[in-house]
C-alpha atoms as a PDB file:
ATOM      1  CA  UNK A   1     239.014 -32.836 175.143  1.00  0.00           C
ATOM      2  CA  UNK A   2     241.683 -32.035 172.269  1.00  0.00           C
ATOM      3  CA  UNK A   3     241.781 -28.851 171.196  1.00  0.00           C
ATOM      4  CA  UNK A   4     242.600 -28.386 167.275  1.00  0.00           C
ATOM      5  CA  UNK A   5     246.120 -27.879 167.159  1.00  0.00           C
ATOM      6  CA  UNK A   6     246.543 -31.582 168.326  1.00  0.00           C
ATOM      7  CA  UNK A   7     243.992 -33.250 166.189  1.00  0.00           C
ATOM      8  CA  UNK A   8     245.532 -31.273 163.103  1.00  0.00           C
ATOM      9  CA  UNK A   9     249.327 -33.101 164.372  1.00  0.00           C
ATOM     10  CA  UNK A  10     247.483 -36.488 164.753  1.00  0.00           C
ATOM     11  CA  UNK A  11     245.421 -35.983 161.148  1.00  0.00           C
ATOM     12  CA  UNK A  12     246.512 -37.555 158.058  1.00  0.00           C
ATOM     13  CA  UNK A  13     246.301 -35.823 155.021  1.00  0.00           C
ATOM     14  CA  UNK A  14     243.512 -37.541 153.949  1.00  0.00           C
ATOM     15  CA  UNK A  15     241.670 -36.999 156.837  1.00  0.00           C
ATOM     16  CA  UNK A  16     242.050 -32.948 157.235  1.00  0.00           C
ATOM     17  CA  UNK A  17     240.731 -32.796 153.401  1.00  0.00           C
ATOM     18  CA  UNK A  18     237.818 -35.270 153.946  1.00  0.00           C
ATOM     19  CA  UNK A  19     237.143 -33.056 157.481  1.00  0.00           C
ATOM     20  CA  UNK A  20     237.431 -29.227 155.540  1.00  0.00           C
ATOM     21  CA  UNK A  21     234.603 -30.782 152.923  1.00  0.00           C
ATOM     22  CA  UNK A  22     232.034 -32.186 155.640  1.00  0.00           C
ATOM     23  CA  UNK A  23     232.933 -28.589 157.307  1.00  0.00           C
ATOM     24  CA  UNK A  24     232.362 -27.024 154.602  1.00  0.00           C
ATOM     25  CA  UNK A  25     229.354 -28.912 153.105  1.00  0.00           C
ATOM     26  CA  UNK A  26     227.183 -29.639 156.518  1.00  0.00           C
ATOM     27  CA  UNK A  27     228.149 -25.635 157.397  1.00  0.00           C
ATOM     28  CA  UNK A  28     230.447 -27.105 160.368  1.00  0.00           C
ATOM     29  CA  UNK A  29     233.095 -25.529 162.458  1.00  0.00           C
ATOM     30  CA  UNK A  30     236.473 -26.968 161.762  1.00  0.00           C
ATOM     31  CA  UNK A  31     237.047 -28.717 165.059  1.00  0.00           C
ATOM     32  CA  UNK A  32     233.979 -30.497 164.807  1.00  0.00           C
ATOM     33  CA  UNK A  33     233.888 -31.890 161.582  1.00  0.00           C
ATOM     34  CA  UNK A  34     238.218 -32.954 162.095  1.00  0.00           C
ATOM     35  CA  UNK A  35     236.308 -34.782 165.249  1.00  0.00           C
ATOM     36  CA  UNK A  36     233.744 -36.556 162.966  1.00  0.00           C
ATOM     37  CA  UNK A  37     236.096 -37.491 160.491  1.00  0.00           C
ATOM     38  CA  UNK A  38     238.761 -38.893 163.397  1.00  0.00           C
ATOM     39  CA  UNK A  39     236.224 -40.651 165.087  1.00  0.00           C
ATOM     40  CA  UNK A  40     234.603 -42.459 161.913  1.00  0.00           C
ATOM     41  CA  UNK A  41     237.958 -43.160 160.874  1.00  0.00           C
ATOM     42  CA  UNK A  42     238.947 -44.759 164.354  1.00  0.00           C
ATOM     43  CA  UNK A  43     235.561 -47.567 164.111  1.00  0.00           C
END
């Protein structure tokens, strides 16, 4: 497993906004909506 600090340096911009909004909005921790996010954006 990652822990955050490297998924933040491997995160676009785009993607750490579009991960803070699903963390915020599905009530989320941080790590695992920036894992969501990565992952959909990796399909």
């Amino acid at each position: 497993m990652f822990d955050l600090d490297e998924l933040i340096a491997v995160a676009y911009k785009r993607e750490r906004a579009s991960s803070r909004r699903l963390a915020k909005g599905a009530a989320l921790g941080e790590y695992d909506a920036l894992v969501r996010t990565l992952t959909k954006a990796a399909e």
